[in-house]
C-alpha atoms as a PDB file:
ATOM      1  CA  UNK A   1     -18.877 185.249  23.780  1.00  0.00           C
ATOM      2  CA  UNK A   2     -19.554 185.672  19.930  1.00  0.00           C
ATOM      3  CA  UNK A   3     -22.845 183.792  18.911  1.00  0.00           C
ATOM      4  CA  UNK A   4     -22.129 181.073  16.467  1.00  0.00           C
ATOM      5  CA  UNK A   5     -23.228 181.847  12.801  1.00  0.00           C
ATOM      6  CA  UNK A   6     -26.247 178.501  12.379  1.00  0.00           C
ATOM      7  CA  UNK A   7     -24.696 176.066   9.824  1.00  0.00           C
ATOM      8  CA  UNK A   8     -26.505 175.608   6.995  1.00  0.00           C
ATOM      9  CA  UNK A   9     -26.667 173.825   3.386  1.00  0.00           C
ATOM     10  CA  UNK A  10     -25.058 175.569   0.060  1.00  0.00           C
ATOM     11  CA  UNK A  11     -28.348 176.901  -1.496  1.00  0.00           C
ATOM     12  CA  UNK A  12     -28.768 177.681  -5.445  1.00  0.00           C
ATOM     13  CA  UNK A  13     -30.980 179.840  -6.268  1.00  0.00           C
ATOM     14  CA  UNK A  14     -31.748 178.018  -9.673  1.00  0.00           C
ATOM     15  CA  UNK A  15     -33.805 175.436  -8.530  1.00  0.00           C
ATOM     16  CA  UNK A  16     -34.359 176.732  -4.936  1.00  0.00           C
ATOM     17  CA  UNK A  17     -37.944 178.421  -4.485  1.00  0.00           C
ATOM     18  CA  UNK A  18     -38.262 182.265  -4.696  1.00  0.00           C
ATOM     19  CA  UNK A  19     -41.657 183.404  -4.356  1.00  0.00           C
ATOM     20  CA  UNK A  20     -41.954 184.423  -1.125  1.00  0.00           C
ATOM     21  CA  UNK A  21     -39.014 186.481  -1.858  1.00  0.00           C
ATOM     22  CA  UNK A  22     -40.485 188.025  -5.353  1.00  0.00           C
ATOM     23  CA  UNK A  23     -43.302 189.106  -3.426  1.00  0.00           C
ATOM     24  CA  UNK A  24     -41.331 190.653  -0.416  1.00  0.00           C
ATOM     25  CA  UNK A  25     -39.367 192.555  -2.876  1.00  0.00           C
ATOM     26  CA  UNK A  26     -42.080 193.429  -4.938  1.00  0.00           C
ATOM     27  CA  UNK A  27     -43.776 194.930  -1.996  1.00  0.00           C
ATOM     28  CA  UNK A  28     -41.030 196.378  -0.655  1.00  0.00           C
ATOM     29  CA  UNK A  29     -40.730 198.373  -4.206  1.00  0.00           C
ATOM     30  CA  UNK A  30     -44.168 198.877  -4.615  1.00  0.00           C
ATOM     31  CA  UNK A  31     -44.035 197.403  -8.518  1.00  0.00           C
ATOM     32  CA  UNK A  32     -44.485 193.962  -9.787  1.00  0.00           C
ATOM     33  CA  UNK A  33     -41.717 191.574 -11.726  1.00  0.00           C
ATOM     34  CA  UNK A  34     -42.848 189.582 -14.517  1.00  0.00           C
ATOM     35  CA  UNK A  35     -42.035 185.636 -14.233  1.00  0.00           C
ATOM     36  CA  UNK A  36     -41.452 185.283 -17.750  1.00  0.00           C
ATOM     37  CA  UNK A  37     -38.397 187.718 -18.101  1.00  0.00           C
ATOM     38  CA  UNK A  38     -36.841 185.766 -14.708  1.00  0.00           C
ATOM     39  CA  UNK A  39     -33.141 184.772 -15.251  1.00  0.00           C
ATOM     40  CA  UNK A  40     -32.253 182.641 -12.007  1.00  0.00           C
ATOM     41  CA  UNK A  41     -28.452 182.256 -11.110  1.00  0.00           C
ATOM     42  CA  UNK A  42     -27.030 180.071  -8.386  1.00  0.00           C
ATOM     43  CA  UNK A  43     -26.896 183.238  -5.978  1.00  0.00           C
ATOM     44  CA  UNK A  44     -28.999 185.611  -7.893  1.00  0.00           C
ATOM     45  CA  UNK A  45     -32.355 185.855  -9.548  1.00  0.00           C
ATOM     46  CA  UNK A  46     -33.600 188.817 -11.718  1.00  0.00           C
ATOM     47  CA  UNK A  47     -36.229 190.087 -13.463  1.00  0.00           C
ATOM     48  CA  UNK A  48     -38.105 193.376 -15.182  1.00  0.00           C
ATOM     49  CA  UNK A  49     -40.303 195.511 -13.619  1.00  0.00           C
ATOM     50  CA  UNK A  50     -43.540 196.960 -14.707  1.00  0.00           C
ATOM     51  CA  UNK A  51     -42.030 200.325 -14.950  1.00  0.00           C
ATOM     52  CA  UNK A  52     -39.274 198.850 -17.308  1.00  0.00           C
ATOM     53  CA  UNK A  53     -36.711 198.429 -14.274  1.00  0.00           C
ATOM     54  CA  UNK A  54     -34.838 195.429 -13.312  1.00  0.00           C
ATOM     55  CA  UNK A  55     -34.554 194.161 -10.481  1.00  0.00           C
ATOM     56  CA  UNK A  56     -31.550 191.655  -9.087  1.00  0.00           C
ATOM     57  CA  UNK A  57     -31.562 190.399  -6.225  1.00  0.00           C
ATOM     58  CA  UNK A  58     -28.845 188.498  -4.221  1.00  0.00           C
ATOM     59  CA  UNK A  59     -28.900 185.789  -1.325  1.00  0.00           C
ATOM     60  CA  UNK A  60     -25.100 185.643   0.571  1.00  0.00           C
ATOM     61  CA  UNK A  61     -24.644 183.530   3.413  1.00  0.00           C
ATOM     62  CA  UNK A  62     -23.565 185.160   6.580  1.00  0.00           C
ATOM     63  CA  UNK A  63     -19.893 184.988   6.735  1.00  0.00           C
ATOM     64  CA  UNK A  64     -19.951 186.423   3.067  1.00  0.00           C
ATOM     65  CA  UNK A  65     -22.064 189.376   3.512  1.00  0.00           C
ATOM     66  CA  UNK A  66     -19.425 191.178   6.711  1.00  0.00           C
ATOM     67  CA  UNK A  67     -18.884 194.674   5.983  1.00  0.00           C
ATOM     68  CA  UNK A  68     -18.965 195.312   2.090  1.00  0.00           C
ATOM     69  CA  UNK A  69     -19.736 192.433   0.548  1.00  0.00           C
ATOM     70  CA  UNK A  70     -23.684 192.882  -0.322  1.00  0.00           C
ATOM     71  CA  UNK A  71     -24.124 196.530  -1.506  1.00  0.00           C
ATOM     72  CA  UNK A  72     -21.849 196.765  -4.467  1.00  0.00           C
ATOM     73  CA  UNK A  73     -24.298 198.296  -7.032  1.00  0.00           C
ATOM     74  CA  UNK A  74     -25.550 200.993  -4.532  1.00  0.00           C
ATOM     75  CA  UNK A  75     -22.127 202.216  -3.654  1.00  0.00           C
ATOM     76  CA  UNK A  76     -20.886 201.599  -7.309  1.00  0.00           C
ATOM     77  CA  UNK A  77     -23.533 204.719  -8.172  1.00  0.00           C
ATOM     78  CA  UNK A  78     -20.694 206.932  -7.692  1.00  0.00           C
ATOM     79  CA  UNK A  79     -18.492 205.899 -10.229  1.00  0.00           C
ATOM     80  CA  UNK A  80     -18.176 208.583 -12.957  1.00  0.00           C
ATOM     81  CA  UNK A  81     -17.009 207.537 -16.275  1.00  0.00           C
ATOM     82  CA  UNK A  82     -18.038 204.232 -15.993  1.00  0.00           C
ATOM     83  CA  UNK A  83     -20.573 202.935 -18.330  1.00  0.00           C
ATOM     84  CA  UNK A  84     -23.143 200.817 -16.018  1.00  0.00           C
ATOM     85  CA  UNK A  85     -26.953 200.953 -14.858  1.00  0.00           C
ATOM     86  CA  UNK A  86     -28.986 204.029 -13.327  1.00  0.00           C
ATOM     87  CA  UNK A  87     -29.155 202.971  -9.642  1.00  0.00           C
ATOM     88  CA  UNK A  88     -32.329 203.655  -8.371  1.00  0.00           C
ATOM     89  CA  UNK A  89     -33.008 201.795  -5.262  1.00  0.00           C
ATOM     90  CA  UNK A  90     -31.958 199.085  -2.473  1.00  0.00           C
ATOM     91  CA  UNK A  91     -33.176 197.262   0.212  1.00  0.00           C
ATOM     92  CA  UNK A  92     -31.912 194.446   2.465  1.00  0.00           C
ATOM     93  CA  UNK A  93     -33.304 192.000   4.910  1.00  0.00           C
ATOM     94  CA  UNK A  94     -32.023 189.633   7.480  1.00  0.00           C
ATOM     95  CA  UNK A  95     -32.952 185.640   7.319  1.00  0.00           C
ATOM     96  CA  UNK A  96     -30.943 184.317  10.304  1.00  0.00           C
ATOM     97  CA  UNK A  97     -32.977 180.934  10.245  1.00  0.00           C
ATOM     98  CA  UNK A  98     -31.458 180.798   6.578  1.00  0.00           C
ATOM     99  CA  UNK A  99     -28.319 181.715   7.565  1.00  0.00           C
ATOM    100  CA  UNK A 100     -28.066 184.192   4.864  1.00  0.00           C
ATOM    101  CA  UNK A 101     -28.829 187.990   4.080  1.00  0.00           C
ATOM    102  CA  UNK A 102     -31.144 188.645   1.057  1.00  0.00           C
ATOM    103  CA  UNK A 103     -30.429 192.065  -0.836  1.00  0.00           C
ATOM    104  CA  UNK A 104     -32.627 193.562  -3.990  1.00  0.00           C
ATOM    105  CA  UNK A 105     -31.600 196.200  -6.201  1.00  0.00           C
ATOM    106  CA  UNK A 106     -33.606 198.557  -9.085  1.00  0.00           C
ATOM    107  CA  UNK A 107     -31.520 199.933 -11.757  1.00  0.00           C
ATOM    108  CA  UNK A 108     -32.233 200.558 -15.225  1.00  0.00           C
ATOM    109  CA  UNK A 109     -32.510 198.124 -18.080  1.00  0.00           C
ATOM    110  CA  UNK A 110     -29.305 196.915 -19.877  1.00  0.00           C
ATOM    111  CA  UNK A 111     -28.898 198.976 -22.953  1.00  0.00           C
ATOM    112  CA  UNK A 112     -28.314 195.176 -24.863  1.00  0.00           C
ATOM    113  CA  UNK A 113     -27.660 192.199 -24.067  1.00  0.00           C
ATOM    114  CA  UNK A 114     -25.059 189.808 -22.116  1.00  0.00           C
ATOM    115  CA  UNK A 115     -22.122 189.361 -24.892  1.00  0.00           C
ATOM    116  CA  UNK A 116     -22.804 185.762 -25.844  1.00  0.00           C
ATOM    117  CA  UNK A 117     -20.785 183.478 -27.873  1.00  0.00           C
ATOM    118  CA  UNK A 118     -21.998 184.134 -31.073  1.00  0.00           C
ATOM    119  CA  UNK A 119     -20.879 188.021 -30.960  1.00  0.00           C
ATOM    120  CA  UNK A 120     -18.090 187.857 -28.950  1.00  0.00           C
ATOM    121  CA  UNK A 121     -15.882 187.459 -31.910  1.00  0.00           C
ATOM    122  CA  UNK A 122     -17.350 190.611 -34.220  1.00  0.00           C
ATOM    123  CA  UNK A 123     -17.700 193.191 -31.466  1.00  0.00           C
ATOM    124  CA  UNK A 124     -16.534 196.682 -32.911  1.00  0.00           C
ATOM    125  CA  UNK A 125     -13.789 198.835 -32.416  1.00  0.00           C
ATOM    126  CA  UNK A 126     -16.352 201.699 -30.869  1.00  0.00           C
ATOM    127  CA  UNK A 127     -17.172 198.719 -28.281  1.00  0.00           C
ATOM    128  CA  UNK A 128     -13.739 198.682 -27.010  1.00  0.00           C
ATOM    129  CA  UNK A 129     -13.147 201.891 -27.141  1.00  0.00           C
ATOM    130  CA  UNK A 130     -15.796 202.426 -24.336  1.00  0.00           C
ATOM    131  CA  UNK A 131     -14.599 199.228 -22.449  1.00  0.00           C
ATOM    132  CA  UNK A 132     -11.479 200.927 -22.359  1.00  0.00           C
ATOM    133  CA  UNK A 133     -12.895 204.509 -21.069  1.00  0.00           C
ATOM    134  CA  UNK A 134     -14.857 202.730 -18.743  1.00  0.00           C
ATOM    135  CA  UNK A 135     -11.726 200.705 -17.035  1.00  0.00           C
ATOM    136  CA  UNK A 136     -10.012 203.309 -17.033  1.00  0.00           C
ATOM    137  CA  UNK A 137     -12.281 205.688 -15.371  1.00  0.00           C
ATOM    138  CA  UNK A 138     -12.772 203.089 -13.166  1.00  0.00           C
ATOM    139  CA  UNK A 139      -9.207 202.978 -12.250  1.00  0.00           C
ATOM    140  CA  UNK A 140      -8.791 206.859 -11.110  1.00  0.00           C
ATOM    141  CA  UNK A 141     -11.926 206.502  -8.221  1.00  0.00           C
ATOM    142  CA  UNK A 142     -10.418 205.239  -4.474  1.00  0.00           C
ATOM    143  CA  UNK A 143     -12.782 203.528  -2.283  1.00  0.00           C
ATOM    144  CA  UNK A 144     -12.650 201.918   1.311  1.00  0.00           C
ATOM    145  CA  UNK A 145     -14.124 198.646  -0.236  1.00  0.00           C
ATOM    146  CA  UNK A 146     -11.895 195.432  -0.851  1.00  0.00           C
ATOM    147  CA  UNK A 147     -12.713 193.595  -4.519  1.00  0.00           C
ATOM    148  CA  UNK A 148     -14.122 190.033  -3.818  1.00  0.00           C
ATOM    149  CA  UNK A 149     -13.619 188.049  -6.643  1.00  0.00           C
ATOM    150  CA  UNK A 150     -15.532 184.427  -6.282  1.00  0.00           C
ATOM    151  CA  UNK A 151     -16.667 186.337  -3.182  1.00  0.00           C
ATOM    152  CA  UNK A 152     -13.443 186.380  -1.266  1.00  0.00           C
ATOM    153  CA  UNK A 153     -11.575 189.487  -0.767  1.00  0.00           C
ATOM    154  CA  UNK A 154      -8.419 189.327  -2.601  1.00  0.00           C
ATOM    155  CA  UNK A 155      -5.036 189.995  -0.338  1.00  0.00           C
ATOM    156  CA  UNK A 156      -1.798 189.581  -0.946  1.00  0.00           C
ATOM    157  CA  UNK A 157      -1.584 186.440   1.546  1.00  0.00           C
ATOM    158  CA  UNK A 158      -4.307 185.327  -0.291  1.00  0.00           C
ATOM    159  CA  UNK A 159      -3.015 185.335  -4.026  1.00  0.00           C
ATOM    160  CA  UNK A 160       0.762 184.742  -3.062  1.00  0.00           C
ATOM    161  CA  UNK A 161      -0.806 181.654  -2.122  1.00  0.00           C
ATOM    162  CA  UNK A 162      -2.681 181.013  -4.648  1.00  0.00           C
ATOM    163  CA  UNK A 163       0.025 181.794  -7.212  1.00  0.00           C
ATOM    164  CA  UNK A 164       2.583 179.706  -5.255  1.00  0.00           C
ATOM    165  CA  UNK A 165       0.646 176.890  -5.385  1.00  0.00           C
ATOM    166  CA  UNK A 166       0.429 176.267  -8.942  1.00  0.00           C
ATOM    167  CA  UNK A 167       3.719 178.995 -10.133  1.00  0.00           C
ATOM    168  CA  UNK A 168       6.040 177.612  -7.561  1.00  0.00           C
ATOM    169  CA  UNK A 169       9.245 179.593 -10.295  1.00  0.00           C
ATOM    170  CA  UNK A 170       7.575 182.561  -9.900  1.00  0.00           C
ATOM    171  CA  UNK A 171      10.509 184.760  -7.992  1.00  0.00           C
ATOM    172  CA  UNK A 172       8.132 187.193  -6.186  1.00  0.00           C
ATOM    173  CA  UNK A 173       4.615 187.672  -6.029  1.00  0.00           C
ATOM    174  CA  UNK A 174       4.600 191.319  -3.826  1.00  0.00           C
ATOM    175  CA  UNK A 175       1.409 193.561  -5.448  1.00  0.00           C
ATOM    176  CA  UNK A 176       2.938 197.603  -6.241  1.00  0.00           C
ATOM    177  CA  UNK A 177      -0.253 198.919  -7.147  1.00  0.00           C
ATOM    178  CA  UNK A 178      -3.605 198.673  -5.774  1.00  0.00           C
ATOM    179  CA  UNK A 179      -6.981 200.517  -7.699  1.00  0.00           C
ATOM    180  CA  UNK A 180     -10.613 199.685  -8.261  1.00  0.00           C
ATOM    181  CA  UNK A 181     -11.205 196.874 -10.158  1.00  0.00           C
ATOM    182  CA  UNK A 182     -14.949 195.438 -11.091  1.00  0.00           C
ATOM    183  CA  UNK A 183     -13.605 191.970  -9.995  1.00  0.00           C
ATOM    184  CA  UNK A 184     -16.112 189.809 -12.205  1.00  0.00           C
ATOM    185  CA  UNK A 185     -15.299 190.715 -15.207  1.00  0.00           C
ATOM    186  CA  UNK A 186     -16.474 188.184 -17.637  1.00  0.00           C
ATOM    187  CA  UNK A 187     -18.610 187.816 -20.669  1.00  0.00           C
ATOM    188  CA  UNK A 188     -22.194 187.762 -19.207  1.00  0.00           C
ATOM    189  CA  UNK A 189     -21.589 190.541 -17.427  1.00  0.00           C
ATOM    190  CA  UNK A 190     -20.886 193.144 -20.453  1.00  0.00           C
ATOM    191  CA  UNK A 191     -23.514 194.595 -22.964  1.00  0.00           C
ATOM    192  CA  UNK A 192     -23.617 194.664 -26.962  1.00  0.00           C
ATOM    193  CA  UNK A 193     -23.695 196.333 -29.124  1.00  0.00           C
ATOM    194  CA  UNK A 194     -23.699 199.092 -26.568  1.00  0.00           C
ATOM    195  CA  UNK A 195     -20.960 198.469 -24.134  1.00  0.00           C
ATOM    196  CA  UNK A 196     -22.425 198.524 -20.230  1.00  0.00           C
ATOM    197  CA  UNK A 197     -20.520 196.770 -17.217  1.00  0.00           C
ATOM    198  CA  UNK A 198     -23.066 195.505 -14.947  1.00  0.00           C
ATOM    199  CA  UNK A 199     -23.189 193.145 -11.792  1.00  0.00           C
ATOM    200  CA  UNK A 200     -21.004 195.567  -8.869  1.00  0.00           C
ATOM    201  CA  UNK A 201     -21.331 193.143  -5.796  1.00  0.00           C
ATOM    202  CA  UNK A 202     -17.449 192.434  -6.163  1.00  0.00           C
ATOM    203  CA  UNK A 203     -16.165 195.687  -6.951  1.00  0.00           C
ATOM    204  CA  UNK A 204     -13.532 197.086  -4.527  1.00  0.00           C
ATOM    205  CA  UNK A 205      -9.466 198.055  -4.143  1.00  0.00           C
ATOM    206  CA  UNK A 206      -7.548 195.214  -6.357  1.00  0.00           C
ATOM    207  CA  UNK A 207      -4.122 194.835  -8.057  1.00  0.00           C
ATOM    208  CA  UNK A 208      -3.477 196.380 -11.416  1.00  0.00           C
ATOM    209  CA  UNK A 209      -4.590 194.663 -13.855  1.00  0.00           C
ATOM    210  CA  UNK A 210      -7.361 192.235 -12.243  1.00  0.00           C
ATOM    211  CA  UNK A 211      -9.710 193.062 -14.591  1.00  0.00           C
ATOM    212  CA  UNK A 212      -7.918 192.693 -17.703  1.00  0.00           C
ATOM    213  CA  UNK A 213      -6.949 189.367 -16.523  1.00  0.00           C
ATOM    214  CA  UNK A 214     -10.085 188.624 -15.834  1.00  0.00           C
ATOM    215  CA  UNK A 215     -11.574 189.577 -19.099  1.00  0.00           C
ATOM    216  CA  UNK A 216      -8.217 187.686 -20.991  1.00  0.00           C
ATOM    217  CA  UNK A 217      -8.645 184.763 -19.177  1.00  0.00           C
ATOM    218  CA  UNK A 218     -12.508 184.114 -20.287  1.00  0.00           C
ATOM    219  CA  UNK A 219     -11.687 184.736 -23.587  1.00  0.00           C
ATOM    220  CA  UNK A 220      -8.853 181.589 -23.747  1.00  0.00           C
ATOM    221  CA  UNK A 221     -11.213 179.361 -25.533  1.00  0.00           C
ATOM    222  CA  UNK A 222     -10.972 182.146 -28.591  1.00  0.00           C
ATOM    223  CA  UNK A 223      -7.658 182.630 -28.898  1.00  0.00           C
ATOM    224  CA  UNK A 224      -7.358 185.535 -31.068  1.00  0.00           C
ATOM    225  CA  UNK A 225     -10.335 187.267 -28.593  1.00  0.00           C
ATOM    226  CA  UNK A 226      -7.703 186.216 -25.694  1.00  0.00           C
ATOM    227  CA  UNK A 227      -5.351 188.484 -28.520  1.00  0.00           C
ATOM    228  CA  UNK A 228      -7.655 191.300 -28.497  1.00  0.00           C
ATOM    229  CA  UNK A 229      -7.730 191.770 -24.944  1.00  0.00           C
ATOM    230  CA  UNK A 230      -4.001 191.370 -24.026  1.00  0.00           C
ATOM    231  CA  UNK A 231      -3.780 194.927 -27.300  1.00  0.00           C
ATOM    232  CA  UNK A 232      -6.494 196.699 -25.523  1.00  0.00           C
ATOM    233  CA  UNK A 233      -5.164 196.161 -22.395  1.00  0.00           C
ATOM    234  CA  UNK A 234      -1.770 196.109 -23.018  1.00  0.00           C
ATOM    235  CA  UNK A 235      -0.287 198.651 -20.402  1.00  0.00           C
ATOM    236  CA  UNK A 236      -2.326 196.757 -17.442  1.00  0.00           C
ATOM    237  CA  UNK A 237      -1.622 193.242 -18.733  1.00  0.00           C
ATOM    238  CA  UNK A 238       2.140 194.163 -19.256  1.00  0.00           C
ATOM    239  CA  UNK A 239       3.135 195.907 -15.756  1.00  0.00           C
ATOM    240  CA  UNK A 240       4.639 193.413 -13.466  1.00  0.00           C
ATOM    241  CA  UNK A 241       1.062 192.823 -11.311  1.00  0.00           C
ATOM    242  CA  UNK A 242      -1.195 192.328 -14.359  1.00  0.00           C
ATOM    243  CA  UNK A 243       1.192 189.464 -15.002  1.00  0.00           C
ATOM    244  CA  UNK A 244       0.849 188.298 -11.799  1.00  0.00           C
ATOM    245  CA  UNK A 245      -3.097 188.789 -12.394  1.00  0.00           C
ATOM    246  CA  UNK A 246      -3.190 186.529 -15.379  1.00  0.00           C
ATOM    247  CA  UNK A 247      -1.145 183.898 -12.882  1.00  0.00           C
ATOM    248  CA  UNK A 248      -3.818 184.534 -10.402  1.00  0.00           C
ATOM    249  CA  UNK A 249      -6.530 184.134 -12.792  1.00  0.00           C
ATOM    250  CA  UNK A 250      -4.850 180.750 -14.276  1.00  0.00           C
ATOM    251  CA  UNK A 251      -4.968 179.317 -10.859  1.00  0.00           C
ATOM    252  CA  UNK A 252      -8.420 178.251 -11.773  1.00  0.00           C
ATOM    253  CA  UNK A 253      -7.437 176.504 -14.842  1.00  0.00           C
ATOM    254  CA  UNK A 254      -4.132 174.654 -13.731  1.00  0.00           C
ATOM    255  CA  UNK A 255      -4.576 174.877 -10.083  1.00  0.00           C
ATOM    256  CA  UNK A 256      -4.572 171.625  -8.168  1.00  0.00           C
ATOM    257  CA  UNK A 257      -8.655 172.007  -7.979  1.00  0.00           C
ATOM    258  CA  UNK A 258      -8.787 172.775 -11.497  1.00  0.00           C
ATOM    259  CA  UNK A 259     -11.126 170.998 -13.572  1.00  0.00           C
ATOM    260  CA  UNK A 260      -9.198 168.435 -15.990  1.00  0.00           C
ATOM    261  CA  UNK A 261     -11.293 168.840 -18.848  1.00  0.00           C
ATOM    262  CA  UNK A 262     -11.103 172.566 -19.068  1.00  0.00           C
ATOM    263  CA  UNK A 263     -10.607 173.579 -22.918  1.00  0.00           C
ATOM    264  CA  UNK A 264      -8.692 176.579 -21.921  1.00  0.00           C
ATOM    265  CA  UNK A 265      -5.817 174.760 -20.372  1.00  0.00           C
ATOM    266  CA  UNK A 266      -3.643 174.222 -23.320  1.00  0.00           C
ATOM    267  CA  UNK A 267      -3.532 177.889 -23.973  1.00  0.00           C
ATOM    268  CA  UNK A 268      -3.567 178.691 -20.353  1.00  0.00           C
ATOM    269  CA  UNK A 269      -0.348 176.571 -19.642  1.00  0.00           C
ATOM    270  CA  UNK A 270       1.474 178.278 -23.007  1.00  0.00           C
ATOM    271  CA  UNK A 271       0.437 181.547 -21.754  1.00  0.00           C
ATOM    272  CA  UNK A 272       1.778 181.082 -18.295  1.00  0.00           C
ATOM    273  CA  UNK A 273       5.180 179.845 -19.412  1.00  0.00           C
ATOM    274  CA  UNK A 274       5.451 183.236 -21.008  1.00  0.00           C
ATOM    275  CA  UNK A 275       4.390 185.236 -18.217  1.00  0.00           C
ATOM    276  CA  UNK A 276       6.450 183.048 -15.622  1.00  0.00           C
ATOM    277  CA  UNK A 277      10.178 183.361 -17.818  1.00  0.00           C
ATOM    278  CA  UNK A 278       9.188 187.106 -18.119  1.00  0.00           C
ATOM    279  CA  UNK A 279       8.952 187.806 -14.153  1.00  0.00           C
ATOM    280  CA  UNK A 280      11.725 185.582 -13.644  1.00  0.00           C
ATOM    281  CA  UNK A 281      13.469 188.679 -16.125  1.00  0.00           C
ATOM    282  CA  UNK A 282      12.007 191.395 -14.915  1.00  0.00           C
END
């Protein structure tokens, strides 16, 4: 008989308290993290070392952390070509009472900061140039893991579902090509003016063209940056799955759980229409 997993309430890490997790980790690492440089997420807090290391670290309930899903920057160490943190070190703990596993990693420091709103717009060419490099180094590596975007591995159940639900004229929704993909590929988690991905807890196998539409799809509130990443990633975001990608990705926007007041929905829908009259084409 399988032992039921205890049933516990949501916790976010923002407001919930941490020290007697610092201080495990900073034990466990034999350094010290300064409070002032904390950055606390709803399932992640981080902070800088006294050796000039940062350290993340990552709470996942139990169903969420089976098999892959809490050692993405460790295995992501592998990854030639792709511009991202030194991994240094891991280590992982249990708290069943919690019903949750806690994991900390040390990598090196960001070589700049999170892309924020006010440079998003004047990045330079030599910045997506190295984007570019970097997805598609990322693109040639195979691995055993399964991207988790939102935390949920993606299959093709899964986003035929998804797509159907809000794209009920698109004519068919069957993936052709399956390669790594980051699978949280969003502004916060890219570095100017030197370009770094960062963040690897998702990574995994995903159809063409996820993280393009990721990427597009956070940029819909700038238009012509949503225009910048549909050039650079034209091939991905023109095959037949990056289309169904950006459908996949505007499932959060104009799904039936989408949140009315979203100010990328007006491009969103326009953008869909295309991409739905050019499957029904293709």
């Amino acid at each position: 008989m399988t032992t039921p997993m205890p049933t516990v309430a949501p916790v976010d890490l923002r407001v919930h308290p941490v020290d007697e997790v610092l201080g495990r980790v900073e034990r466990a690492f034999d350094t010290r993290l300064f409070p002032e440089t904390l950055v606390r997420k709803r399932r992640t807090v981080g902070a800088r070392t006294d050796r000039d290391t940062w350290v993340r670290i990552e709470r996942r309930p139990l169903d969420k952390a089976k098999g892959q899903g809490w050692n993405g920057t460790e295995s992501a160490a592998v990854l030639d070509g792709v511009a991202k943190p030194v991994w240094y070190q891991g280590v992982s703990w249990s708290d069943v009472d919690g019903g949750a596993v806690w994991r900390a990693d040390e990598t090196e420091l960001l070589p700049g900061n999170p892309v924020g709103p006010g440079s998003v717009l004047s990045l330079p060419d030599a910045w997506w140039e190295a984007l570019n490099a970097s997805l598609d180094a990322l693109a040639k590596h195979h691995t055993t893991r399964v991207a988790t975007p939102d935390t949920v591995a993606i299959t093709q159940t899964g986003l035929t579902k998804a797509i159907k639900e809000t794209f009920r004229d698109v004519p068919d929704t069957t993936i052709g090509e399956w390669s790594p993909a980051h699978a949280d590929l969003n502004w916060a988690n890219v570095t100017a003016p030197r370009f770094c991905l960062f963040d690897w807890e998702d990574w995994g196998m995903a159809p063409r063209g996820l993280d393009a539409a990721w990427l597009w799809g956070n940029s819909l509130v700038f238009p012509e940056l949503a225009e910048r990443v549909l050039r650079e990633r034209k091939p991905d975001l023109d095959s037949r799955d990056g289309k169904l990608m950006s459908l996949f990705f505007c499932t959060n926007i104009l799904g039936p759980h989408a949140d009315p007041g979203d100010p990328r929905r007006e491009l969103a829908r326009i953008e869909t229409d295309r991409i739905v009259a050019e499957l029904q084409t293709d």
